[in-house]
N, C-alpha and C. Protein backbone atom coordinates (compact mmCIF):
# COMPACT_ATOMS: atom_id res chain seq x y z
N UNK A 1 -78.52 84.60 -72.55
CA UNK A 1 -78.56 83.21 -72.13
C UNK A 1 -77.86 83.09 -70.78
N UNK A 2 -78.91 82.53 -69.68
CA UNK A 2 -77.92 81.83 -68.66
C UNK A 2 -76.71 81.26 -68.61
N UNK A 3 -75.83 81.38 -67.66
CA UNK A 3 -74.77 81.04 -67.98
C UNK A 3 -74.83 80.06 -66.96
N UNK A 4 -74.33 78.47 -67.10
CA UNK A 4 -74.49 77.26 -65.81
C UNK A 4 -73.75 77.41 -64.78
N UNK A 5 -74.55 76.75 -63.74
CA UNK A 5 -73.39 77.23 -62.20
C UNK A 5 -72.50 76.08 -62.31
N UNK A 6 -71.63 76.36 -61.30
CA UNK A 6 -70.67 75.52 -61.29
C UNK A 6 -70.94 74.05 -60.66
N UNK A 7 -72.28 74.00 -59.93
CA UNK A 7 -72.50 72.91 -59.73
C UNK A 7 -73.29 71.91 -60.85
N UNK A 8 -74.11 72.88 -61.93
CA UNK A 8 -74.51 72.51 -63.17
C UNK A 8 -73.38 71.73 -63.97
N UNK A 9 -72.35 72.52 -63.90
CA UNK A 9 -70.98 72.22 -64.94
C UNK A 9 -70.48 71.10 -64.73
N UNK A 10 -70.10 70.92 -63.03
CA UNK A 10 -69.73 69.70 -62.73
C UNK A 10 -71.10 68.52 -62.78
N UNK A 11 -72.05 68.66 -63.04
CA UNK A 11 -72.72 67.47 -63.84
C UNK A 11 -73.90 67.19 -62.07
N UNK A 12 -74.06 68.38 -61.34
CA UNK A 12 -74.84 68.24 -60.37
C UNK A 12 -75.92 69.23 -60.05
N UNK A 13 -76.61 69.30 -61.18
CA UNK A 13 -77.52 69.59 -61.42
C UNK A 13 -78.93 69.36 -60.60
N UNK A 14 -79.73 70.24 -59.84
CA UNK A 14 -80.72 69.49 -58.97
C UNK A 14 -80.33 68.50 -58.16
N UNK A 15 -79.20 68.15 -57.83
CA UNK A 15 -78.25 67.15 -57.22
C UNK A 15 -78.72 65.90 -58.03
N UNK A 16 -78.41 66.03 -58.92
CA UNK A 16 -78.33 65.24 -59.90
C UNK A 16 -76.82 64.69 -60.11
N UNK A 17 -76.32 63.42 -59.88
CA UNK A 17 -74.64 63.44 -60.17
C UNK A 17 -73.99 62.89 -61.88
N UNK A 18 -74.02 63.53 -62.30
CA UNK A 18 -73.06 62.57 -63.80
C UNK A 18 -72.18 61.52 -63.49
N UNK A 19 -72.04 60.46 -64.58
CA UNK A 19 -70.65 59.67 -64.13
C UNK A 19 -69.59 59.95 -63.14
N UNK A 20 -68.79 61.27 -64.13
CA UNK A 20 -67.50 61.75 -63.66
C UNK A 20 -67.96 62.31 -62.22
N UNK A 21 -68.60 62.76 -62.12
CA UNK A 21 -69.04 63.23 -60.70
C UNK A 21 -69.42 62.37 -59.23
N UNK A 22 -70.15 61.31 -59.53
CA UNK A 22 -70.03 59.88 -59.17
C UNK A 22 -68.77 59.36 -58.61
N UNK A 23 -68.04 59.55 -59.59
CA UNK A 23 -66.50 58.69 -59.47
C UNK A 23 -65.62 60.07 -58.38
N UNK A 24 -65.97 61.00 -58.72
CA UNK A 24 -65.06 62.09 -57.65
C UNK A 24 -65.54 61.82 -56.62
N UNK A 25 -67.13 61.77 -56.21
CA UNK A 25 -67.56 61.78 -54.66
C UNK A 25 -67.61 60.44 -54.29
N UNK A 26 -67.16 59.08 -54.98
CA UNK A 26 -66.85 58.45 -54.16
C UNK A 26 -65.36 57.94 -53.71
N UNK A 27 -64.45 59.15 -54.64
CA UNK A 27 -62.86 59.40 -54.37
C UNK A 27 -62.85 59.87 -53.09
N UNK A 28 -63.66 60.77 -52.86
CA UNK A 28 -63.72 61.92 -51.72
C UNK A 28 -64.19 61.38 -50.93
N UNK A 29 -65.58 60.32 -50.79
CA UNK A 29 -65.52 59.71 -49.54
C UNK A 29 -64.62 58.53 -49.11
N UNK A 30 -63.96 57.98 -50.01
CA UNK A 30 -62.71 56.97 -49.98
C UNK A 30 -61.91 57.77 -48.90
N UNK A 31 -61.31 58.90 -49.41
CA UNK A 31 -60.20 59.64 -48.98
C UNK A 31 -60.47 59.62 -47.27
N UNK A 32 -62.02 60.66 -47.21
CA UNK A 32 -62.74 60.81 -46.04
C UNK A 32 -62.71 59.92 -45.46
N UNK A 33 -62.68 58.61 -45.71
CA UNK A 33 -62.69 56.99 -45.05
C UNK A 33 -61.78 56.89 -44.06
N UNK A 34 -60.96 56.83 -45.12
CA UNK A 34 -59.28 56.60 -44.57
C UNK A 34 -59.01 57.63 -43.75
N UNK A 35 -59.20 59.24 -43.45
CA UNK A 35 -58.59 60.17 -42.69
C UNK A 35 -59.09 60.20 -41.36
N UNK A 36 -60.79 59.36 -41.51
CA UNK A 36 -61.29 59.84 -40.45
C UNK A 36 -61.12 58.63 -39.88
N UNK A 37 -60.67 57.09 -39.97
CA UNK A 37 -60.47 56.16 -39.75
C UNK A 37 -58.83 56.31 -38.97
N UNK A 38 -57.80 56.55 -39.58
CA UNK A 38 -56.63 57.23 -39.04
C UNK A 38 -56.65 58.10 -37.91
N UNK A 39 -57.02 58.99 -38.23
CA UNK A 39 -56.69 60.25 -37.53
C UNK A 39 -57.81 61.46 -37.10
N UNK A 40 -59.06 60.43 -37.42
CA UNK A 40 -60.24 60.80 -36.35
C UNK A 40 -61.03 62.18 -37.00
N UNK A 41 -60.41 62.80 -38.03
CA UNK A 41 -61.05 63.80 -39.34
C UNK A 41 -61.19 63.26 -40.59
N UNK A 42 -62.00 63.99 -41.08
CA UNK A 42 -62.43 63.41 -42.36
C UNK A 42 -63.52 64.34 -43.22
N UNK A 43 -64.47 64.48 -41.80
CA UNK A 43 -66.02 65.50 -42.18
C UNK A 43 -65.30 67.03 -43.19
N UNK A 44 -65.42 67.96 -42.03
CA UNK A 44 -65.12 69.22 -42.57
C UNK A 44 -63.82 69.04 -42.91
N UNK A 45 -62.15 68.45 -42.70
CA UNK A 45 -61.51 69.50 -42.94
C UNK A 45 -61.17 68.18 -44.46
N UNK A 46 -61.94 67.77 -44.50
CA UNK A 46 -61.13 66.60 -46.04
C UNK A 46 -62.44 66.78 -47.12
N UNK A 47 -63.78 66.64 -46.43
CA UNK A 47 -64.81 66.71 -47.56
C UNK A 47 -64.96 67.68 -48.25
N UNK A 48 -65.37 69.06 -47.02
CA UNK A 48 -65.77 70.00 -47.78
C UNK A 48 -65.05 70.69 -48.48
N UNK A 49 -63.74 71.08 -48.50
CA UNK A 49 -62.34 71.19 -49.33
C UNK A 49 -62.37 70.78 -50.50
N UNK A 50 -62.74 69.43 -50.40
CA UNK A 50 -62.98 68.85 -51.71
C UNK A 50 -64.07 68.88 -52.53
N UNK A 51 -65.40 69.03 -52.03
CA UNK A 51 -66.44 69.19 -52.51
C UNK A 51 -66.51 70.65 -53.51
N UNK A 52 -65.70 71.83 -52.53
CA UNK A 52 -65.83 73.01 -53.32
C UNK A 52 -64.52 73.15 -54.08
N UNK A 53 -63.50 72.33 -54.26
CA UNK A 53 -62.68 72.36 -55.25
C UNK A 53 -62.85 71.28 -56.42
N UNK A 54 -62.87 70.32 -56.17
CA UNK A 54 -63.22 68.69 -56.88
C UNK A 54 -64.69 68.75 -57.51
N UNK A 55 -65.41 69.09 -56.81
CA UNK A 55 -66.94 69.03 -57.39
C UNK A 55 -67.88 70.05 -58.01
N UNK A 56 -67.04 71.27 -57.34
CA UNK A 56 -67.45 72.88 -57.37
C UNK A 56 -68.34 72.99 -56.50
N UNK A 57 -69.02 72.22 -55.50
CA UNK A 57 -70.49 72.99 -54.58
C UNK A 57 -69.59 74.63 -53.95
N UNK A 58 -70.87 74.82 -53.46
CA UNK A 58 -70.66 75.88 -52.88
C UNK A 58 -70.17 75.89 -51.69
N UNK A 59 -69.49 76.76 -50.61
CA UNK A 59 -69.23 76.16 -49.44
C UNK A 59 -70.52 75.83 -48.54
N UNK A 60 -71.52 76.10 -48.04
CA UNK A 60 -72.99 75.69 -47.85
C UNK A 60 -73.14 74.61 -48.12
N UNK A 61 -72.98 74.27 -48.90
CA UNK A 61 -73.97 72.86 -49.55
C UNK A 61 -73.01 71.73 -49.66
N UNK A 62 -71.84 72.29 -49.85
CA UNK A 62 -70.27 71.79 -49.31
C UNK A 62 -70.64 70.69 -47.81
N UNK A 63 -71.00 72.08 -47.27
CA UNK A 63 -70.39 71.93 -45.59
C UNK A 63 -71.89 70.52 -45.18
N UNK A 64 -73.21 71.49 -45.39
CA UNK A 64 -74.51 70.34 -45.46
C UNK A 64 -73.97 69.22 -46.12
N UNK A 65 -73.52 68.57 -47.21
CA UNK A 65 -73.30 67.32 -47.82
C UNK A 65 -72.67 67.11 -46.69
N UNK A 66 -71.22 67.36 -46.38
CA UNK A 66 -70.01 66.84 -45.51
C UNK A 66 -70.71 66.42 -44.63
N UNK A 67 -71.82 66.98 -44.01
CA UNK A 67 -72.09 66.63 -42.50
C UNK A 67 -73.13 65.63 -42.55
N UNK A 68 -73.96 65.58 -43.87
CA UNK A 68 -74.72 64.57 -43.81
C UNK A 68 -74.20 63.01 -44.07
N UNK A 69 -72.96 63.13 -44.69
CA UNK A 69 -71.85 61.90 -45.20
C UNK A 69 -71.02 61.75 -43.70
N UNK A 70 -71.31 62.17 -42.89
CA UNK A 70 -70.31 62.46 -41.72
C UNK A 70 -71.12 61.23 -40.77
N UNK A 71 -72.18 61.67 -40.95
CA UNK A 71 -73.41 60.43 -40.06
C UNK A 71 -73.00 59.23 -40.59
N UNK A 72 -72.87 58.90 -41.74
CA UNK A 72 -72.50 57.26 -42.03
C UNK A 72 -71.41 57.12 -41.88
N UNK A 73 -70.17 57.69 -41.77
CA UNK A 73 -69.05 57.84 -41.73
C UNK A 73 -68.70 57.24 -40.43
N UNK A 74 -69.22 58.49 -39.70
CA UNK A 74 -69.45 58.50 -37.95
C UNK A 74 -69.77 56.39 -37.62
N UNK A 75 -70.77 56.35 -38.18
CA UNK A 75 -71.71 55.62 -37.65
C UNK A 75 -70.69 53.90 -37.79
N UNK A 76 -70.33 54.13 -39.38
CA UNK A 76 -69.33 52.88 -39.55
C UNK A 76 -68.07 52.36 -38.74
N UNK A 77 -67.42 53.81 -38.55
CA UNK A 77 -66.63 54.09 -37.59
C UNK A 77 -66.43 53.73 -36.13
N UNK A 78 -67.62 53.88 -35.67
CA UNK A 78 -67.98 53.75 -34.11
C UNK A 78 -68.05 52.15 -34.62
N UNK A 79 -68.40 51.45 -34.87
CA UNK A 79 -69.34 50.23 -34.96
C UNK A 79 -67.58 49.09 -34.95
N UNK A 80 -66.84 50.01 -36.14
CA UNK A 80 -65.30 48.92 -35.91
C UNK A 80 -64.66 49.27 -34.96
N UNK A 81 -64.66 50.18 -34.39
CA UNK A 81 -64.37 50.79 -33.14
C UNK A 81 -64.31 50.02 -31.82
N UNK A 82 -65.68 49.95 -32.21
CA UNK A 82 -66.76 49.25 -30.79
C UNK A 82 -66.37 47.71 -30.84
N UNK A 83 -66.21 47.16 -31.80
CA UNK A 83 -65.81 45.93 -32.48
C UNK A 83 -64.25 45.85 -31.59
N UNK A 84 -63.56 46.55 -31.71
CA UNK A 84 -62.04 46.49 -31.07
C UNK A 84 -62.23 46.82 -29.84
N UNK A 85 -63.28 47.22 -29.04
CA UNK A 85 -63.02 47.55 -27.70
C UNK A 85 -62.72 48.57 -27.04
N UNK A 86 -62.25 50.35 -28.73
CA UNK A 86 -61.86 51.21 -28.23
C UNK A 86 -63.03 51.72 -28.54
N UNK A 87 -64.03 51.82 -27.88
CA UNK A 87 -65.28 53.12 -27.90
C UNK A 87 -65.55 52.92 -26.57
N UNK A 88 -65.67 54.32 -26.23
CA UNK A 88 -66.41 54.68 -24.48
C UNK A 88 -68.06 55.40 -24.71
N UNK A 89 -68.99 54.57 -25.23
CA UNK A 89 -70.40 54.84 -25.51
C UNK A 89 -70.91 56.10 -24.22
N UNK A 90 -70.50 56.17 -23.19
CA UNK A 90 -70.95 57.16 -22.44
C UNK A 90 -70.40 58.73 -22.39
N UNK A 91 -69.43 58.19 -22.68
CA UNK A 91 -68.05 59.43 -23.11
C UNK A 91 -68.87 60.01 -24.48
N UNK A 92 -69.01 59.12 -25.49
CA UNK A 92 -69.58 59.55 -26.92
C UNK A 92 -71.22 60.24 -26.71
N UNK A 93 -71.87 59.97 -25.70
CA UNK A 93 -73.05 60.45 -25.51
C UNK A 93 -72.98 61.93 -25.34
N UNK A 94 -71.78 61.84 -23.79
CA UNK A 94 -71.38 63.29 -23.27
C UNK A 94 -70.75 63.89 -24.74
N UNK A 95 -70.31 63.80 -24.96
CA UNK A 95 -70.10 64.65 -26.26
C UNK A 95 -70.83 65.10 -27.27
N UNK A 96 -71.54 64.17 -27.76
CA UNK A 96 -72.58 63.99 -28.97
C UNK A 96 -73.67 64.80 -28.90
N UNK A 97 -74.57 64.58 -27.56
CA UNK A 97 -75.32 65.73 -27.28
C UNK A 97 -75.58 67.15 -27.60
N UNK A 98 -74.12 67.23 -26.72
CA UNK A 98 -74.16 68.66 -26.51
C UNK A 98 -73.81 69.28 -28.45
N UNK A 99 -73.12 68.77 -29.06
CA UNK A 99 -72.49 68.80 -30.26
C UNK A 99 -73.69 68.58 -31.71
N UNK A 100 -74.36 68.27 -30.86
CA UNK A 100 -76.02 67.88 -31.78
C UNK A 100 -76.38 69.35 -32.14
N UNK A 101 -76.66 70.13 -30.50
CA UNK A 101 -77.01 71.37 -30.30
C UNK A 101 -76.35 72.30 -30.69
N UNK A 102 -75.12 72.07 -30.93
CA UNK A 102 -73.93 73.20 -31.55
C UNK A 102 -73.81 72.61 -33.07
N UNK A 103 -74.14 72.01 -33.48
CA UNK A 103 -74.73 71.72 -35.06
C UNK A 103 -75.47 72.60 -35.30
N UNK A 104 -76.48 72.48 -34.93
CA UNK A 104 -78.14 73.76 -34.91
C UNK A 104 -78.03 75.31 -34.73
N UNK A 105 -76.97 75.41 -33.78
CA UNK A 105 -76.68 76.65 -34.12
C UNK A 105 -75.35 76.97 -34.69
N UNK A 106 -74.92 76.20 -34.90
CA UNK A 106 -73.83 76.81 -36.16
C UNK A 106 -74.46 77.12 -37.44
N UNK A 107 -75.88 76.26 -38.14
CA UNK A 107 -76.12 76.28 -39.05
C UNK A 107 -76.84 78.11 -39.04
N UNK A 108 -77.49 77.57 -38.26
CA UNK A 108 -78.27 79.18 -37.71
C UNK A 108 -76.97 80.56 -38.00
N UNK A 109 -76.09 80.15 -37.34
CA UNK A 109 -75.10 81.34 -37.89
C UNK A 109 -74.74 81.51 -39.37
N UNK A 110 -74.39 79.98 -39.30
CA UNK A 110 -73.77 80.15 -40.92
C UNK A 110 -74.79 80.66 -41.87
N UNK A 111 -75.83 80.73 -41.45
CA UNK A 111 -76.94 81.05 -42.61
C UNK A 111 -77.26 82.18 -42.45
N UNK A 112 -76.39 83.32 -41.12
CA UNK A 112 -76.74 84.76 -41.14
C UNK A 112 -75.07 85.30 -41.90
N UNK A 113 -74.48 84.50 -42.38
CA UNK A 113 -72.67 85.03 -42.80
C UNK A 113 -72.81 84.70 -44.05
N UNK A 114 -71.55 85.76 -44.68
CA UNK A 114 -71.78 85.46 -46.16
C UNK A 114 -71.13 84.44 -46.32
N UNK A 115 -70.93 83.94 -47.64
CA UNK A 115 -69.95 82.75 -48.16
C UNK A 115 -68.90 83.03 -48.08
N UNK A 116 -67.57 84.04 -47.99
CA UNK A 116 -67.02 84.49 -48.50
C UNK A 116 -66.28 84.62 -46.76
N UNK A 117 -67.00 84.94 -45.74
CA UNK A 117 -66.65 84.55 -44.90
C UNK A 117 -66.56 83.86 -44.38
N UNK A 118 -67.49 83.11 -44.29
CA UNK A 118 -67.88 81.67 -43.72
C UNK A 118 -66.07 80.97 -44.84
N UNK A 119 -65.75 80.95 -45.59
CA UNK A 119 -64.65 80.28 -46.45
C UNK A 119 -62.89 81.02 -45.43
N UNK A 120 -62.99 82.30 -45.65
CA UNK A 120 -61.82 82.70 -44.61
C UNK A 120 -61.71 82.61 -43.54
N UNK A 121 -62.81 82.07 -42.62
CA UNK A 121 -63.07 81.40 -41.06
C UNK A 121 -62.19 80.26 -41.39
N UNK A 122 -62.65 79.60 -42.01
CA UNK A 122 -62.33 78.16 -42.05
C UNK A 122 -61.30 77.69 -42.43
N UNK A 123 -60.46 78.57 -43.83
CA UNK A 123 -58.86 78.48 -43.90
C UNK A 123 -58.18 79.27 -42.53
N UNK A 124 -58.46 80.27 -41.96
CA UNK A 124 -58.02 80.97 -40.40
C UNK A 124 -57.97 79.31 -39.78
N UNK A 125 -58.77 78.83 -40.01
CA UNK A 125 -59.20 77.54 -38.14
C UNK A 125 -58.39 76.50 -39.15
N UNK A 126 -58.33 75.98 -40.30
CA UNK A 126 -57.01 75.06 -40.92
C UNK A 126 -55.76 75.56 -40.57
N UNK A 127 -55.52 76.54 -40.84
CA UNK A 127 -54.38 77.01 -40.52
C UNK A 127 -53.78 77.39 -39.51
N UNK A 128 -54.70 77.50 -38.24
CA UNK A 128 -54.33 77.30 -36.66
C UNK A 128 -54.25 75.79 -36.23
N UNK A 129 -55.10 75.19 -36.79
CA UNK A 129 -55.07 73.34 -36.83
C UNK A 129 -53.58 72.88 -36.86
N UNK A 130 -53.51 73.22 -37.99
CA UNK A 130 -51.86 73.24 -38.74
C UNK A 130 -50.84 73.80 -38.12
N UNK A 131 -50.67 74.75 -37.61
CA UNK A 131 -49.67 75.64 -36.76
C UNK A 131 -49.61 74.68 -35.45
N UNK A 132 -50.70 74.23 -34.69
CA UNK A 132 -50.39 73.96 -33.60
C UNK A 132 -50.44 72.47 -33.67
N UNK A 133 -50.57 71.66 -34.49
CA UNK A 133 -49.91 70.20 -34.75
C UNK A 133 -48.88 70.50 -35.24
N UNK A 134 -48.18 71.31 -35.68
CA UNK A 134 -46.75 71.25 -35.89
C UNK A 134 -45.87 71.98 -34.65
N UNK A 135 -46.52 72.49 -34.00
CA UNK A 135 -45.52 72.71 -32.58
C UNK A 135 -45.72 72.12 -31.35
């Protein structure tokens, strides 16, 4: 007998969500709310963390959810932003662009790396995050 994956277990099945599962991912985008509202993160270093500990995804499907929750996130964000007077729409273009294109090929990489690396990249780049906001 098959044994269920861990995204089965946690009740996300075919991305299918259960109650309890429901109630975590909209803890996690609460959380995500508030961090990226604060302190301008939220996407990768608060979702997907949580997605593959809190929810069990995989880091992949982790990182794809995060970034697709990142667009409304993004989008709400800019809008109270813009509302207060602090958004520079041309500044956000110059950025956005180019960052569209480095989306596309990050995915492209990440989809030639295993999981396993793609996961110790990413605690390495938290943990340089971390080192150098604290000095």
């Amino acid at each position: 007998m098959k044994r269920p994956s861990r995204q089965s277990r946690a009740g996300l099945s075919n991305g299918v969500a259960s109650d309890a599962s429901v109630v975590r991912l909209l803890a996690i985008g609460l959380a995500a709310g508030v961090f990226s509202a604060l302190f301008g993160v939220g996407g990768g270093i608060v979702i997907v963390p949580l997605l593959v500990a809190v929810v069990g995804l995989d880091g992949r499907r982790a990182t794809g959810t995060s970034l697709a929750a990142i667009g409304i996130t993004a989008a709400a964000g800019a809008v109270a932003y813009g509302l207060h007077g602090d958004l520079k729409p041309g500044a956000a273009a110059i950025i956005g662009v180019p960052a569209a294109f480095g989306a596309v090929a990050g995915v492209t990489l990440q989809q030639r790396l295993e999981t396993r690396t793609l996961t110790f990249g990413f605690a390495l780049f938290l943990a340089a995050v971390g080192i150098r906001l604290l000095l």
